[in-house]
N, C-alpha and C. Protein backbone atom coordinates (compact mmCIF):
# COMPACT_ATOMS: atom_id res chain seq x y z
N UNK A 1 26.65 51.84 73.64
CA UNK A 1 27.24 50.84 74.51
C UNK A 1 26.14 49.90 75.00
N UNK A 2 26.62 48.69 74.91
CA UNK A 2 25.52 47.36 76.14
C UNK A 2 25.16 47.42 77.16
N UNK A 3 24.57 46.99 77.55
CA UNK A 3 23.92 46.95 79.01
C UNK A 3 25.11 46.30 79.95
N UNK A 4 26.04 45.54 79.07
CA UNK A 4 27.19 45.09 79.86
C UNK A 4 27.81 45.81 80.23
N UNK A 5 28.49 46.53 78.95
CA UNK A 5 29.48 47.18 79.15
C UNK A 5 29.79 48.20 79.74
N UNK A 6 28.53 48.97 79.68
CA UNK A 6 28.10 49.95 80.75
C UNK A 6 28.52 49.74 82.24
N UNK A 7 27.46 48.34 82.43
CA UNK A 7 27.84 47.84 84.08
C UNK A 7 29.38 47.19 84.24
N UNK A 8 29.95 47.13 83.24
CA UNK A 8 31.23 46.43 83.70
C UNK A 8 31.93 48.03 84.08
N UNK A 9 31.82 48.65 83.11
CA UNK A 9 32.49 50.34 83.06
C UNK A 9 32.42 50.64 84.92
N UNK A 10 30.93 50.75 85.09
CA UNK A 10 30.42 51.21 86.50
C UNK A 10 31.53 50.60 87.49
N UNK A 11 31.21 49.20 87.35
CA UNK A 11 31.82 48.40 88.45
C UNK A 11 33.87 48.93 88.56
N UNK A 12 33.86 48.64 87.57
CA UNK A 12 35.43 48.75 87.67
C UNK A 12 35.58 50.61 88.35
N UNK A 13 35.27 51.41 87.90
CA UNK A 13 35.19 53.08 88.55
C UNK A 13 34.96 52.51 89.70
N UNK A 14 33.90 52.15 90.46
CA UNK A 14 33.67 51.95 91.46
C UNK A 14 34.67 51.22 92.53
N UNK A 15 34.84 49.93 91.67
CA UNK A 15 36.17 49.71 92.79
C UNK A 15 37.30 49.84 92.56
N UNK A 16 37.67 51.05 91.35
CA UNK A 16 38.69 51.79 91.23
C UNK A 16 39.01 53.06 92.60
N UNK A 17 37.89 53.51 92.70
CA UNK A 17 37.47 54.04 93.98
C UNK A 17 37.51 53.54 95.36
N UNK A 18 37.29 52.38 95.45
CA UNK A 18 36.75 52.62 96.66
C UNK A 18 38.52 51.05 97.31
N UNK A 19 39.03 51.20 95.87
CA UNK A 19 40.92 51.03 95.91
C UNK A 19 41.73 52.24 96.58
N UNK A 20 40.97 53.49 96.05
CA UNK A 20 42.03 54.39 96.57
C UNK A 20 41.50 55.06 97.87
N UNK A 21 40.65 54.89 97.93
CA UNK A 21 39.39 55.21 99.76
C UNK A 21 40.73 54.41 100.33
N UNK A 22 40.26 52.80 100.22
CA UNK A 22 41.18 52.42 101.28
C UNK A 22 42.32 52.21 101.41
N UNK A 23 43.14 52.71 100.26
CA UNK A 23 44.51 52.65 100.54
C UNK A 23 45.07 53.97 101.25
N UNK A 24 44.34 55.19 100.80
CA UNK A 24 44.60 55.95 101.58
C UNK A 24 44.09 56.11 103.15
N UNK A 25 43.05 55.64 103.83
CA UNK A 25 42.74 55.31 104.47
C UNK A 25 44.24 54.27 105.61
N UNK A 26 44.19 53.35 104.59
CA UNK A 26 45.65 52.14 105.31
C UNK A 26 46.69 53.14 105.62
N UNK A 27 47.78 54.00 104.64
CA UNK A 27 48.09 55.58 105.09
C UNK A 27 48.19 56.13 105.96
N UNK A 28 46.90 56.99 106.65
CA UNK A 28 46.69 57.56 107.45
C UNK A 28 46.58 56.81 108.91
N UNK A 29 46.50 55.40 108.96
CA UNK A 29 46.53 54.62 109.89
C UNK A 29 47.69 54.33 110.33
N UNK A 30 48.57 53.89 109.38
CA UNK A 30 50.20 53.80 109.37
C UNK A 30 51.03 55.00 110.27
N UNK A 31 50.55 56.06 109.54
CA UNK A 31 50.93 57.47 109.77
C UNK A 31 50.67 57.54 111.03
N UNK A 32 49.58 56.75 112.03
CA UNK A 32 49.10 57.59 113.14
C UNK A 32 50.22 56.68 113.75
N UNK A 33 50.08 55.70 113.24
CA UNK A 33 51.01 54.15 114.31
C UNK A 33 52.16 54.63 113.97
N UNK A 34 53.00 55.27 113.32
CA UNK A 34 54.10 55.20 113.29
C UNK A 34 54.76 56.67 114.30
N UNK A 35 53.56 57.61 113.99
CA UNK A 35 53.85 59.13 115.10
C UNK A 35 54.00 58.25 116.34
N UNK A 36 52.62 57.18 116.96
CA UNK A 36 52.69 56.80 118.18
C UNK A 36 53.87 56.00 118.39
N UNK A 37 54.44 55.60 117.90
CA UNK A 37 55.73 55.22 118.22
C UNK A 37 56.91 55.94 118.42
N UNK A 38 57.24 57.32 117.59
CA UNK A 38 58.33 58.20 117.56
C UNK A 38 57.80 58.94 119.14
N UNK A 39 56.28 59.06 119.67
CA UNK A 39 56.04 59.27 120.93
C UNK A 39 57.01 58.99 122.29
N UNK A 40 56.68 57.40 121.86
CA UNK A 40 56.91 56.45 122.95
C UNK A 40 58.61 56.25 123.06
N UNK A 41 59.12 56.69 121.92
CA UNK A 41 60.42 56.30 121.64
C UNK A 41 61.18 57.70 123.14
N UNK A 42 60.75 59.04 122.26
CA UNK A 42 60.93 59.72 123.30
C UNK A 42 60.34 59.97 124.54
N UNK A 43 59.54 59.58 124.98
CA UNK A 43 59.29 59.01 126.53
C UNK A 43 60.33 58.32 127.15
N UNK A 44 60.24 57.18 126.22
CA UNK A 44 61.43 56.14 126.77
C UNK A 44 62.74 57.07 127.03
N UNK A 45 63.31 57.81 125.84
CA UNK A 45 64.68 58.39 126.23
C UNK A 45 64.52 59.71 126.72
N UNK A 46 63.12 59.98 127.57
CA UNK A 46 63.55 60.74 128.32
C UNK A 46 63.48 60.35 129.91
N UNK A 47 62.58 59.34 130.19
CA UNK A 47 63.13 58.89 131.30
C UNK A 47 64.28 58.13 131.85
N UNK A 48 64.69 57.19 130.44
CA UNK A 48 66.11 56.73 130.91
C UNK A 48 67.24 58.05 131.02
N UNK A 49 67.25 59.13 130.35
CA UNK A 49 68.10 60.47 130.71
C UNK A 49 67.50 61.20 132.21
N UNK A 50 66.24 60.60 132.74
CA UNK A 50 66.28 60.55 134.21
C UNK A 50 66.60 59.82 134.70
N UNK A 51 66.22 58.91 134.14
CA UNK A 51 66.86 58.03 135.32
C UNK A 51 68.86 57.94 135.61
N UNK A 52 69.16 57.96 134.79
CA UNK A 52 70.55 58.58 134.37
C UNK A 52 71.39 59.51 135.51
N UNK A 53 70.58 60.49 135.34
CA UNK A 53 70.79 61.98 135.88
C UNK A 53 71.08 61.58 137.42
N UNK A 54 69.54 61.20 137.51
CA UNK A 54 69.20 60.34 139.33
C UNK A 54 70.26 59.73 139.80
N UNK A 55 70.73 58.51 139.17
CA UNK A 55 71.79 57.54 139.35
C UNK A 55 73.47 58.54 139.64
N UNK A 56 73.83 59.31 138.59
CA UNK A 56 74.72 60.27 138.52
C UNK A 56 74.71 61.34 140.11
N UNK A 57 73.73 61.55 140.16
CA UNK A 57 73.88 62.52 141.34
C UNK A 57 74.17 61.49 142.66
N UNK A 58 73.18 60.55 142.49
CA UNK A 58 73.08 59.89 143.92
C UNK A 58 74.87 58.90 143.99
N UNK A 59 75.28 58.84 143.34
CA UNK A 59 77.02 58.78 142.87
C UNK A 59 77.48 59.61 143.48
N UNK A 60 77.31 60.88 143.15
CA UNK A 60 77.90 62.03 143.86
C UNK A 60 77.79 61.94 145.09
N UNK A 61 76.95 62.13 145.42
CA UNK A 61 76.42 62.39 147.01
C UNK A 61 76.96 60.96 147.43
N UNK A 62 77.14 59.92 147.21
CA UNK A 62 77.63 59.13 147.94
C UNK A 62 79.04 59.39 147.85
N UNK A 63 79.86 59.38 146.85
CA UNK A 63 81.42 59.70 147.00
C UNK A 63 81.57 61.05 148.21
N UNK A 64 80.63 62.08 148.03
CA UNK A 64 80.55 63.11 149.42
C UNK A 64 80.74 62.47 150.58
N UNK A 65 79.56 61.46 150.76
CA UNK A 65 79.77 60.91 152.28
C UNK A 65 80.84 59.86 152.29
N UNK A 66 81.55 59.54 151.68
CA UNK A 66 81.79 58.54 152.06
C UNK A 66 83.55 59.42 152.35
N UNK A 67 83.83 60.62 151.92
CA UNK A 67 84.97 61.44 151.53
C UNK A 67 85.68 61.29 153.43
N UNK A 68 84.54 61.93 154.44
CA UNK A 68 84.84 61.50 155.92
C UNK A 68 84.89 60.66 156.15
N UNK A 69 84.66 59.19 155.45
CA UNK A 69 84.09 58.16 156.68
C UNK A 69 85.53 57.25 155.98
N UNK A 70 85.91 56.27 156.57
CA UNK A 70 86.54 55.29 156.48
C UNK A 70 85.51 54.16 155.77
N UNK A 71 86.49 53.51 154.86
CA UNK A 71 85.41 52.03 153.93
C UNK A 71 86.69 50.96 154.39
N UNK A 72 86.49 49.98 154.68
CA UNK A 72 87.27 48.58 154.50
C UNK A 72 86.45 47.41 153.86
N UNK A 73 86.98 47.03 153.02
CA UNK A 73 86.68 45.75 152.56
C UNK A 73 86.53 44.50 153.58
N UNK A 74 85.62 43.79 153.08
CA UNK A 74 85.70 42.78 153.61
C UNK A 74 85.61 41.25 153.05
N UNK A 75 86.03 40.51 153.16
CA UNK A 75 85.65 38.88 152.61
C UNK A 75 84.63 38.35 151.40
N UNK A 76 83.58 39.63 151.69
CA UNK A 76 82.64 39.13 150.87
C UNK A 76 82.57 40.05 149.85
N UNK A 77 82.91 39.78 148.59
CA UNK A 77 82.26 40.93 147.41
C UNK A 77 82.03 41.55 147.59
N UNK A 78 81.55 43.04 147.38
CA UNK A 78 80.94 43.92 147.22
C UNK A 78 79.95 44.55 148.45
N UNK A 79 80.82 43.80 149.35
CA UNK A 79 79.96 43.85 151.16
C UNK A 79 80.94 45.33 152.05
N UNK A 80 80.34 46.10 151.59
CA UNK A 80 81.46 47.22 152.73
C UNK A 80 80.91 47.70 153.61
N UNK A 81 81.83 47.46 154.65
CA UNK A 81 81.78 48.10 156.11
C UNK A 81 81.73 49.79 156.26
N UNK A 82 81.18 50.63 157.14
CA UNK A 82 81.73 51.71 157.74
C UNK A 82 82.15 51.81 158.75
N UNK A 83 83.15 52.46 158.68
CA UNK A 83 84.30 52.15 160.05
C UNK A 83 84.16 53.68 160.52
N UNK A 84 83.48 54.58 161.24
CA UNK A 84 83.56 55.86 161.71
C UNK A 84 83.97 56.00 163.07
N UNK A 85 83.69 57.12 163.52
CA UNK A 85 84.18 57.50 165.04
C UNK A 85 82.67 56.74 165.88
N UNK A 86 83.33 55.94 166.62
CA UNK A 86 82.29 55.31 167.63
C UNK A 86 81.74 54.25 166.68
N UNK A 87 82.35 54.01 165.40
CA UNK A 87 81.90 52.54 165.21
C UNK A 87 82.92 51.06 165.79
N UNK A 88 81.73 50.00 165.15
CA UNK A 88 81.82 48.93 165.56
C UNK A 88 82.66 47.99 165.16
């Protein structure tokens, strides 16, 4: 073989190599970014299933109090009065 052909041989192995270094490399990067996301995904749905929960109870507990007390509407939207013993 030539002195060329030799070095052409070399070169091409070489960045036949150093093709699959970094593609596998790109891979394992992907791989990490894509775990960190299935992370974050469940973070997210587990605090909105708190926050959820929170909202749900504090529902409750308000339909509780409100089971004694008298509500009247008034004039304005979504504006309610409590009308109890010794109110105003």
């Amino acid at each position: 073989m030539s002195r060329a052909a030799k070095t052409t041989l070399i070169s091409t192995i070489a960045l036949c190599g150093l093709t699959v270094v970094g593609v596998h490399y790109l891979q394992q990067s992907e791989r990490v970014t894509m775990h960190a996301g299935v992370l974050r995904d469940e973070e997210r749905t587990r605090i909105k299933r708190e926050r959820q929960e929170d909202f749900e109870m504090q529902a409750a507990l308000r339909e509780e109090l409100l089971k004694g007390q008298k509500v009247r509407e008034t004039s304005s939207e979504g504006d309610h009065r409590l009308v109890g013993e010794g109110g105003k």
